[in-house]
PDB file of N, CA and C in Angstrom:
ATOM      1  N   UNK A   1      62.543 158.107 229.628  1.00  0.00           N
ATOM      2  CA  UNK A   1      62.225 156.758 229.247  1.00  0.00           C
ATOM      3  C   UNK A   1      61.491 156.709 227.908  1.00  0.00           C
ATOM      4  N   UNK A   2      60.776 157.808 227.453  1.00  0.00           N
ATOM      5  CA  UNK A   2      59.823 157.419 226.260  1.00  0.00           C
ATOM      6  C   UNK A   2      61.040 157.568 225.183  1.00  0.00           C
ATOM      7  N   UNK A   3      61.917 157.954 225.662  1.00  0.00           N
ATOM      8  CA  UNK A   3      63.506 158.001 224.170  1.00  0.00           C
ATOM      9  C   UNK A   3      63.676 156.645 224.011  1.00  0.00           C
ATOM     10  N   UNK A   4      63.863 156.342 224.658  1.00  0.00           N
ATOM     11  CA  UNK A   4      64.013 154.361 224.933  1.00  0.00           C
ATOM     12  C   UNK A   4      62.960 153.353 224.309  1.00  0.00           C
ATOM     13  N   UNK A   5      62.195 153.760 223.932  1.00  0.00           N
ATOM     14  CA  UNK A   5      61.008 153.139 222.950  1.00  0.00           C
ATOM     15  C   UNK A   5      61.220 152.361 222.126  1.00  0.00           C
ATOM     16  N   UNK A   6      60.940 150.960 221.650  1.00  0.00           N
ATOM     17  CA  UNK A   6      61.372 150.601 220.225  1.00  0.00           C
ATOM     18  C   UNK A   6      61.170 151.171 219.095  1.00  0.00           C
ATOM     19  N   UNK A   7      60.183 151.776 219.007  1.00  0.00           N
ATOM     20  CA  UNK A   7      60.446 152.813 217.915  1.00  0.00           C
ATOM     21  C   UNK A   7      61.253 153.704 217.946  1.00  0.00           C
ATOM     22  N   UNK A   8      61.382 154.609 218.406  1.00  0.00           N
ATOM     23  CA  UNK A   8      62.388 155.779 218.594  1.00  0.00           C
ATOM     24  C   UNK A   8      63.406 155.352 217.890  1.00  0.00           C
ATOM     25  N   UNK A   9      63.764 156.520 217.096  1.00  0.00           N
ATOM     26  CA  UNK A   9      65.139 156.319 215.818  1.00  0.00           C
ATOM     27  C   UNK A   9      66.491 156.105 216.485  1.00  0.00           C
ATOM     28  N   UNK A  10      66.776 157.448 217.983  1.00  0.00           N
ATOM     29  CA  UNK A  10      67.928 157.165 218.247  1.00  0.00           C
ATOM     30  C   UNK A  10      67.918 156.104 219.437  1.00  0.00           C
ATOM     31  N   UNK A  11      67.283 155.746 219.810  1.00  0.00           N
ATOM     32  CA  UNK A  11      67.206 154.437 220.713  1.00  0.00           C
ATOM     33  C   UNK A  11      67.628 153.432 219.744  1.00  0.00           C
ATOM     34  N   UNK A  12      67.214 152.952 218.321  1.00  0.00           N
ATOM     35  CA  UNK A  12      67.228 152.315 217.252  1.00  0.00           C
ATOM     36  C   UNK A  12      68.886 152.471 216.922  1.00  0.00           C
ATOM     37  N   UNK A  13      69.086 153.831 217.227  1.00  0.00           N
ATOM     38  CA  UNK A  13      70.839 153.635 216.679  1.00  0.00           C
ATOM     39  C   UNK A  13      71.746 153.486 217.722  1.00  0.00           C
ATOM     40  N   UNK A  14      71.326 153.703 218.717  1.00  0.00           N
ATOM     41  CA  UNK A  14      72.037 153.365 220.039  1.00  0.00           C
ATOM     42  C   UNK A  14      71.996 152.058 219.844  1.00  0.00           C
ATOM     43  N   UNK A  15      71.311 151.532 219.845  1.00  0.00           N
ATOM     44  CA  UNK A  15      70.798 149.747 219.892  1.00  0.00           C
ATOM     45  C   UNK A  15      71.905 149.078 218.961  1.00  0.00           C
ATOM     46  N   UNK A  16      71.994 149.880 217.814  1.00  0.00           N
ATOM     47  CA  UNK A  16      72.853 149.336 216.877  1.00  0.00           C
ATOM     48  C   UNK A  16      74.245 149.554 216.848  1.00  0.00           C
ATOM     49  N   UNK A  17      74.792 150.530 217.330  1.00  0.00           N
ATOM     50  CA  UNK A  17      75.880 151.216 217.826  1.00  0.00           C
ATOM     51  C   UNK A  17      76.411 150.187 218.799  1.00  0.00           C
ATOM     52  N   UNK A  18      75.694 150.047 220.112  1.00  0.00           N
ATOM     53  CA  UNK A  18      75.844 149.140 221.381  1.00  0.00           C
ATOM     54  C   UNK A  18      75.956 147.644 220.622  1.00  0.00           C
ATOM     55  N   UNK A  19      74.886 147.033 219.363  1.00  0.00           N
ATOM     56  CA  UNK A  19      75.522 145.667 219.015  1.00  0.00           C
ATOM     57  C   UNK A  19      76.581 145.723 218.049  1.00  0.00           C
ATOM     58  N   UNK A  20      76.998 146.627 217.477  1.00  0.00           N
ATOM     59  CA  UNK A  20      78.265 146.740 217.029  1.00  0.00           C
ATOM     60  C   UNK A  20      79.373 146.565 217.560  1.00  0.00           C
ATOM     61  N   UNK A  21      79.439 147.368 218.637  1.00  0.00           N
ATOM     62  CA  UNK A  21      80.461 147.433 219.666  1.00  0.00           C
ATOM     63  C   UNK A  21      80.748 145.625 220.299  1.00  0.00           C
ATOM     64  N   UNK A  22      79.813 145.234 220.872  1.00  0.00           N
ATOM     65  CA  UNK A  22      79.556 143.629 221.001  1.00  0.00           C
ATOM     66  C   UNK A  22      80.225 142.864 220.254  1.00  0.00           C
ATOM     67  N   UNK A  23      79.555 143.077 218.853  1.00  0.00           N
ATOM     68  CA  UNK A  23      80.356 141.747 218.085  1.00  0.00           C
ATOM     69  C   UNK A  23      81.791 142.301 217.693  1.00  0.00           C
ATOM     70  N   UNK A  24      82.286 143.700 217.916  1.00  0.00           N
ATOM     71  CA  UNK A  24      83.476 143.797 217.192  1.00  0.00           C
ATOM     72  C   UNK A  24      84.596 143.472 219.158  1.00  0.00           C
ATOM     73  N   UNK A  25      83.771 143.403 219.966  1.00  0.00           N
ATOM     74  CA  UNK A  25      84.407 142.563 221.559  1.00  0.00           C
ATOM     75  C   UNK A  25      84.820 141.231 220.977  1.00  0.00           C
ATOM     76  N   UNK A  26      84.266 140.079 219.826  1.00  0.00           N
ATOM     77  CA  UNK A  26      84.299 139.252 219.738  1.00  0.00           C
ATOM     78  C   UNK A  26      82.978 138.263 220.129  1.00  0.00           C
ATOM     79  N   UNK A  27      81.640 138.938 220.951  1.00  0.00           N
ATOM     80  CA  UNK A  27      81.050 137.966 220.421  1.00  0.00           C
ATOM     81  C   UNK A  27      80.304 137.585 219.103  1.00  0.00           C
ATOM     82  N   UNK A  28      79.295 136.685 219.077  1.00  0.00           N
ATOM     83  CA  UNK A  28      78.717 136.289 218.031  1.00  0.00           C
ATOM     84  C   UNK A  28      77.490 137.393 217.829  1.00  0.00           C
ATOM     85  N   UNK A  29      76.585 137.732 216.395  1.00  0.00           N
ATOM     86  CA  UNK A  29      75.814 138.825 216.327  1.00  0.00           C
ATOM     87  C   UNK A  29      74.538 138.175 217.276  1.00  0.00           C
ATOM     88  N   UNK A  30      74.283 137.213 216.722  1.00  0.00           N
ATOM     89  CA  UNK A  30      73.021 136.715 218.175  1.00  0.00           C
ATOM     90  C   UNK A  30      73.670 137.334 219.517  1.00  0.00           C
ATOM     91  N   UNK A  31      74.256 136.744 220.075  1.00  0.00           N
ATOM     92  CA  UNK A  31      74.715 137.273 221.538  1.00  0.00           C
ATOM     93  C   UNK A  31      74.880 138.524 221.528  1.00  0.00           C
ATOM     94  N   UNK A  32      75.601 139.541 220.657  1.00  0.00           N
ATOM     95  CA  UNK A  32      75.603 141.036 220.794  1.00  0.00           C
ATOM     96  C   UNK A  32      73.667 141.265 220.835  1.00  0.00           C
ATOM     97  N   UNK A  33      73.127 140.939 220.028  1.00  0.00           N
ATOM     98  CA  UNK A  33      71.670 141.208 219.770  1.00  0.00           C
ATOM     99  C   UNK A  33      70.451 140.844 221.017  1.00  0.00           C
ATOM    100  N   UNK A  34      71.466 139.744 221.673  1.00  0.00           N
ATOM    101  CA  UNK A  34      70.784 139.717 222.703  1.00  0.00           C
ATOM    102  C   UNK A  34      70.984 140.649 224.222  1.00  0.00           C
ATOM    103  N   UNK A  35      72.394 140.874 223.786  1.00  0.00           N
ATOM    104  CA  UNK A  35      73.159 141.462 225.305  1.00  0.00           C
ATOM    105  C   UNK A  35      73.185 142.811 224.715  1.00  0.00           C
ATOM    106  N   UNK A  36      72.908 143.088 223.706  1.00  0.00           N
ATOM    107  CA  UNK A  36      72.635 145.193 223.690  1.00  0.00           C
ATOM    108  C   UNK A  36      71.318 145.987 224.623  1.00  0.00           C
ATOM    109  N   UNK A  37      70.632 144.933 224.675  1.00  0.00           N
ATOM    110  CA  UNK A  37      69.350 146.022 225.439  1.00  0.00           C
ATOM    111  C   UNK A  37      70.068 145.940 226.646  1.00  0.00           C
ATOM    112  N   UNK A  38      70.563 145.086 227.358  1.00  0.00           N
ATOM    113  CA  UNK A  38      71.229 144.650 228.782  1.00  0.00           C
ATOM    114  C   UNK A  38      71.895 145.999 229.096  1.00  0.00           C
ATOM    115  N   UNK A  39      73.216 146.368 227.969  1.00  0.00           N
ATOM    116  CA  UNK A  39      74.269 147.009 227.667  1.00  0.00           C
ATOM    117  C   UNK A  39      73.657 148.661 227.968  1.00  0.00           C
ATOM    118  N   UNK A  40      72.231 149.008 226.753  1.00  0.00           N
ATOM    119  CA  UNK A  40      71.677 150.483 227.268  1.00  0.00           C
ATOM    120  C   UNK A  40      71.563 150.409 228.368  1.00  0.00           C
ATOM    121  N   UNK A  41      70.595 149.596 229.016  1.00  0.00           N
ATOM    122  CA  UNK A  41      69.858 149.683 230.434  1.00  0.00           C
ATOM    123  C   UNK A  41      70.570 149.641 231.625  1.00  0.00           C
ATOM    124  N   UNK A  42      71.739 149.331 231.552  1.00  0.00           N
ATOM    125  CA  UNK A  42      73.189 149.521 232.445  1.00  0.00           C
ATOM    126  C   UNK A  42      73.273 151.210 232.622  1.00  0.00           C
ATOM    127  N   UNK A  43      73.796 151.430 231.063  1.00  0.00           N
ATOM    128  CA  UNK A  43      73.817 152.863 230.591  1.00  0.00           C
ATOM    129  C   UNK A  43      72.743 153.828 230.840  1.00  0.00           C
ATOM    130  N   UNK A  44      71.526 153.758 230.795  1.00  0.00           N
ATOM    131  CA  UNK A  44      70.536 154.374 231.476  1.00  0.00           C
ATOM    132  C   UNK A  44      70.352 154.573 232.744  1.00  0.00           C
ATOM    133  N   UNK A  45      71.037 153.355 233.783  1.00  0.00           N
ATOM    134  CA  UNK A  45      71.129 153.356 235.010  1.00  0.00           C
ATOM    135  C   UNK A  45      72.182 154.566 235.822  1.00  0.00           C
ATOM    136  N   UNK A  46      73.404 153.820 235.205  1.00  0.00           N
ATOM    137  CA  UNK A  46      74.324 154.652 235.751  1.00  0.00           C
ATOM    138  C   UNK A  46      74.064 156.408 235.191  1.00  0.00           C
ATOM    139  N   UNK A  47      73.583 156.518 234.265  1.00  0.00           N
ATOM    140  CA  UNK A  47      73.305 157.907 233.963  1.00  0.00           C
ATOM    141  C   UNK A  47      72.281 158.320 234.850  1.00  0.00           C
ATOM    142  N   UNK A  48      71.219 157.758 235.608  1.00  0.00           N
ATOM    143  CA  UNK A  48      70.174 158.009 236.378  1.00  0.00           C
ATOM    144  C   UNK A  48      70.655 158.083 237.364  1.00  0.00           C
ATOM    145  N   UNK A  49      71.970 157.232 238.379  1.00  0.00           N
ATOM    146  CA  UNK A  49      72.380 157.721 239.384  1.00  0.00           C
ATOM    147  C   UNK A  49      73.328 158.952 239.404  1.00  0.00           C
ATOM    148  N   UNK A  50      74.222 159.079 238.432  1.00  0.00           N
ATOM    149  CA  UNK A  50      75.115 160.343 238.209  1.00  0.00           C
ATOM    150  C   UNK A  50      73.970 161.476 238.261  1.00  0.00           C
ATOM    151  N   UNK A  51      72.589 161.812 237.439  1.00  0.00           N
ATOM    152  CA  UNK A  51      71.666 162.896 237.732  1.00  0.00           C
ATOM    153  C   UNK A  51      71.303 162.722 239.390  1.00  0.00           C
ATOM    154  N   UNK A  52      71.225 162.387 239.928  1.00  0.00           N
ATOM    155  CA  UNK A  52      70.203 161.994 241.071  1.00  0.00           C
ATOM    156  C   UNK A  52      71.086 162.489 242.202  1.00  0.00           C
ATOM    157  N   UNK A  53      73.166 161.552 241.864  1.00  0.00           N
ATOM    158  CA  UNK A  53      73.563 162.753 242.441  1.00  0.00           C
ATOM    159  C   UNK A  53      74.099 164.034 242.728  1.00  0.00           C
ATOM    160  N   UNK A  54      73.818 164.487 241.356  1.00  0.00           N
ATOM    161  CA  UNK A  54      74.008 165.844 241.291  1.00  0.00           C
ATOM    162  C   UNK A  54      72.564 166.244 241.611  1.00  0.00           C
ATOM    163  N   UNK A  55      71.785 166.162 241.543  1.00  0.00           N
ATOM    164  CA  UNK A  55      70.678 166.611 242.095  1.00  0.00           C
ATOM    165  C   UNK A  55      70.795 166.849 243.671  1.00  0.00           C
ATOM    166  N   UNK A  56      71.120 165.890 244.504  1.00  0.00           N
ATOM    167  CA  UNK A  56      71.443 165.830 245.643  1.00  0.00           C
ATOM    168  C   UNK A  56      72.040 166.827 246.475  1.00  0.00           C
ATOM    169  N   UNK A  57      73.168 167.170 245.669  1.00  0.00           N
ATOM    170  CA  UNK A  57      74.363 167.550 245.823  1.00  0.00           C
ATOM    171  C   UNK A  57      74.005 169.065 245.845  1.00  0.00           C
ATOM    172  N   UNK A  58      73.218 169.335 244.446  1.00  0.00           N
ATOM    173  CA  UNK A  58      72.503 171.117 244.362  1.00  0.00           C
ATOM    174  C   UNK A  58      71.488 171.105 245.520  1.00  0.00           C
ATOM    175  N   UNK A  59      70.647 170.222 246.358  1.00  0.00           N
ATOM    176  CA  UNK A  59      69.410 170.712 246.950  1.00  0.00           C
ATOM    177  C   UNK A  59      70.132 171.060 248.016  1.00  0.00           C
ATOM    178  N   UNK A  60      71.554 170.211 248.833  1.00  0.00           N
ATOM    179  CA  UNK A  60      72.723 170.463 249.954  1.00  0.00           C
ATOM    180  C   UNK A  60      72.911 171.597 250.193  1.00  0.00           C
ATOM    181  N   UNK A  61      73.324 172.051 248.705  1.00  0.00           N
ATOM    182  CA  UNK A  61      74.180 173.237 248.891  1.00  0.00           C
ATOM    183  C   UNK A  61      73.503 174.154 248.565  1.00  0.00           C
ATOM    184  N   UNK A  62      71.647 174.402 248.363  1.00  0.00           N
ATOM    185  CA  UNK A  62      71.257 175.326 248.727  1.00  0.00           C
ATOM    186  C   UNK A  62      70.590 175.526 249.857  1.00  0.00           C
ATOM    187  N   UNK A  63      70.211 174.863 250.546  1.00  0.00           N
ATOM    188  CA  UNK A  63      69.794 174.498 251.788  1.00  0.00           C
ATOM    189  C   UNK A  63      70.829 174.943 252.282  1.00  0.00           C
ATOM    190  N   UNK A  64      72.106 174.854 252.615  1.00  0.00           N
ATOM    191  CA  UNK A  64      73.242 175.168 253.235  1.00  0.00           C
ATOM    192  C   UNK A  64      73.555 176.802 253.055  1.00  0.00           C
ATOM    193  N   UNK A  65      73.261 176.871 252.146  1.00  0.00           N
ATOM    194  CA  UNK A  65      73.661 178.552 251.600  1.00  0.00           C
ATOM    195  C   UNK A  65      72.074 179.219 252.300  1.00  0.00           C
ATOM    196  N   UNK A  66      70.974 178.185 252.220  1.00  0.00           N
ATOM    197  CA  UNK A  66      69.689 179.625 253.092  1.00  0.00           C
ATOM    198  C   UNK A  66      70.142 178.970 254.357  1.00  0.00           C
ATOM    199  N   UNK A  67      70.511 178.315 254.910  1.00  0.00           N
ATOM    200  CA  UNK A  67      70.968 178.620 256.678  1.00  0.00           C
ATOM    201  C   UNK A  67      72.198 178.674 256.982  1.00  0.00           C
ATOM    202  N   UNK A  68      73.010 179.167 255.896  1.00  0.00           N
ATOM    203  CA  UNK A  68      74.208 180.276 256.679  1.00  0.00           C
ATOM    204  C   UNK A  68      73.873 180.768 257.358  1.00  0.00           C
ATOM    205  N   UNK A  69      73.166 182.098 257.147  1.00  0.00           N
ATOM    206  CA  UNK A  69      73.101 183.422 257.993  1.00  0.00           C
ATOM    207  C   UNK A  69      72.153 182.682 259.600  1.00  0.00           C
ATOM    208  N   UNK A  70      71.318 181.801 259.302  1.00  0.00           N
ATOM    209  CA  UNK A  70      71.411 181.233 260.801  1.00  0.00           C
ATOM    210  C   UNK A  70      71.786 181.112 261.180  1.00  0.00           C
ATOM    211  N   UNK A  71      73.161 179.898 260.982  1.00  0.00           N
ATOM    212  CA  UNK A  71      74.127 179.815 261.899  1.00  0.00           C
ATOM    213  C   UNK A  71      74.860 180.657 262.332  1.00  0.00           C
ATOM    214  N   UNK A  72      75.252 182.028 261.602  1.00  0.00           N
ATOM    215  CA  UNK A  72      76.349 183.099 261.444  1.00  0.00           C
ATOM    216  C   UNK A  72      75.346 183.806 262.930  1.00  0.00           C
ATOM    217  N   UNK A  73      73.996 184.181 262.342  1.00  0.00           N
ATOM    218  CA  UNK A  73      73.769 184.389 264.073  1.00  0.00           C
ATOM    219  C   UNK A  73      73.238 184.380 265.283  1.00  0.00           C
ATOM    220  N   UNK A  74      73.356 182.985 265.217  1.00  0.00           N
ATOM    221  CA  UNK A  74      73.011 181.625 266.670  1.00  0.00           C
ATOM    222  C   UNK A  74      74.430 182.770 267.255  1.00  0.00           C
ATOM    223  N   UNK A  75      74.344 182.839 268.235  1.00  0.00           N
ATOM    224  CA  UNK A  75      75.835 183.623 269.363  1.00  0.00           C
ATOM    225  C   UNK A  75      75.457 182.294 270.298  1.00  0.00           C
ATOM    226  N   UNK A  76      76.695 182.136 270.633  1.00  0.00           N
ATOM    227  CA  UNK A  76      76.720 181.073 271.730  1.00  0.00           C
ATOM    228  C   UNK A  76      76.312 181.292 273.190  1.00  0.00           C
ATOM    229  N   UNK A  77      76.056 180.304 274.035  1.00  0.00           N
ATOM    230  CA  UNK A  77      75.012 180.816 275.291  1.00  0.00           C
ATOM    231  C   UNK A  77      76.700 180.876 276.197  1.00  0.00           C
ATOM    232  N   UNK A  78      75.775 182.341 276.687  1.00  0.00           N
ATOM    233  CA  UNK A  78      76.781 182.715 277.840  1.00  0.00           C
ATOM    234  C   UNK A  78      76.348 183.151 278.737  1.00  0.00           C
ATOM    235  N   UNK A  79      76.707 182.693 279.792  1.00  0.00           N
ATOM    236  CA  UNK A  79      75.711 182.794 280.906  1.00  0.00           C
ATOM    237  C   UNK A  79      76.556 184.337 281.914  1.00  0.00           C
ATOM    238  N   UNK A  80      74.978 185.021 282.079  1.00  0.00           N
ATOM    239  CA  UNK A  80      75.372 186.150 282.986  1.00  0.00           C
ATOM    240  C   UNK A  80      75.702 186.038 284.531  1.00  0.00           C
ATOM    241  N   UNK A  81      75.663 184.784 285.003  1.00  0.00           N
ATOM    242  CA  UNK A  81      75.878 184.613 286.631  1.00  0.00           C
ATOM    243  C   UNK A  81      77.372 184.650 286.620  1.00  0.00           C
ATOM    244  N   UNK A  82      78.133 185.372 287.306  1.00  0.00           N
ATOM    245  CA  UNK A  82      79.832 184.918 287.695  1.00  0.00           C
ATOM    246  C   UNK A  82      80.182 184.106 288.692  1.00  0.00           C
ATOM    247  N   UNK A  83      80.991 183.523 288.193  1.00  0.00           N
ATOM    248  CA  UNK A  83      81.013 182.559 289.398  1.00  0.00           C
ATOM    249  C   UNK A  83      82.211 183.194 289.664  1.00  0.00           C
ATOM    250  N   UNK A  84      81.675 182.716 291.594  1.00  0.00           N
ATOM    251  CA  UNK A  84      82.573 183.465 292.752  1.00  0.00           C
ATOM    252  C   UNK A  84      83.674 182.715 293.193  1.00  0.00           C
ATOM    253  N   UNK A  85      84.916 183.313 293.078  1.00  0.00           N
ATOM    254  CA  UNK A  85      86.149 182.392 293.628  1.00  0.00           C
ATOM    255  C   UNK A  85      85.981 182.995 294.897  1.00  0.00           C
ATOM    256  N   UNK A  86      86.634 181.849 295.729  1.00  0.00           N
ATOM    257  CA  UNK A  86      87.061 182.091 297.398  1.00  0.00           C
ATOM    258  C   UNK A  86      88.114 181.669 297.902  1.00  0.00           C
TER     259      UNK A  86
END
C-alpha cells in the first residue's frame, strides 16, 4: 500500500497510464480523472485476492505433504476376534 501513495512516482504513472486508457475508451478527461483511482483500486484488489490465493493454496499443500506419512501409516482397524460360523 505505501506504493500507492500520492506521491509515489509509479503510482503517479500508473494513475496516468489508467487515465489515458479512459479517455482513449471514449470518455471525457474529467471522467477518466475521476474514474482512474476507482480503476487502480479494482486492480489492487483483484491482485490481493490472486496473492491470498496462492498463498492458500501453498499453506494446503504443505500441510498435506507433512501429513502424508500419517496417513500412509494410520493401518486400518482390524479386529482380532473371528467370528464363528455355525
Amino acid at each position: 500500500m505505501a506504493h500507492l501513495a500520492v506521491t509515489s512516482q509509479p503510482y503517479d504513472r500508473l494513475l496516468q497510464q489508467v487515465q489515458q486508457a479512459l479517455h482513449n475508451s471514449g470518455q471525457t478527461l474529467a471522467q477518466a480523472a475521476h474514474n482512474a483511482p476507482g480503476k487502480v483500486f479494482a486492480m489492487l484488489q483483484a491482485q490481493t485476492a490472486v496473492l491470498a490465493y496462492s498463498d492458500v493454496f501453498l499453506i494446503t499443500a504443505c500441510l498435506s505433504y507433512l501429513l502424508l506419512p500419517a496417513a500412509l501409516l494410520m493401518s486400518a482397524y482390524r479386529s482380532t476376534d473371528k467370528a464363528t460360523t455355525s
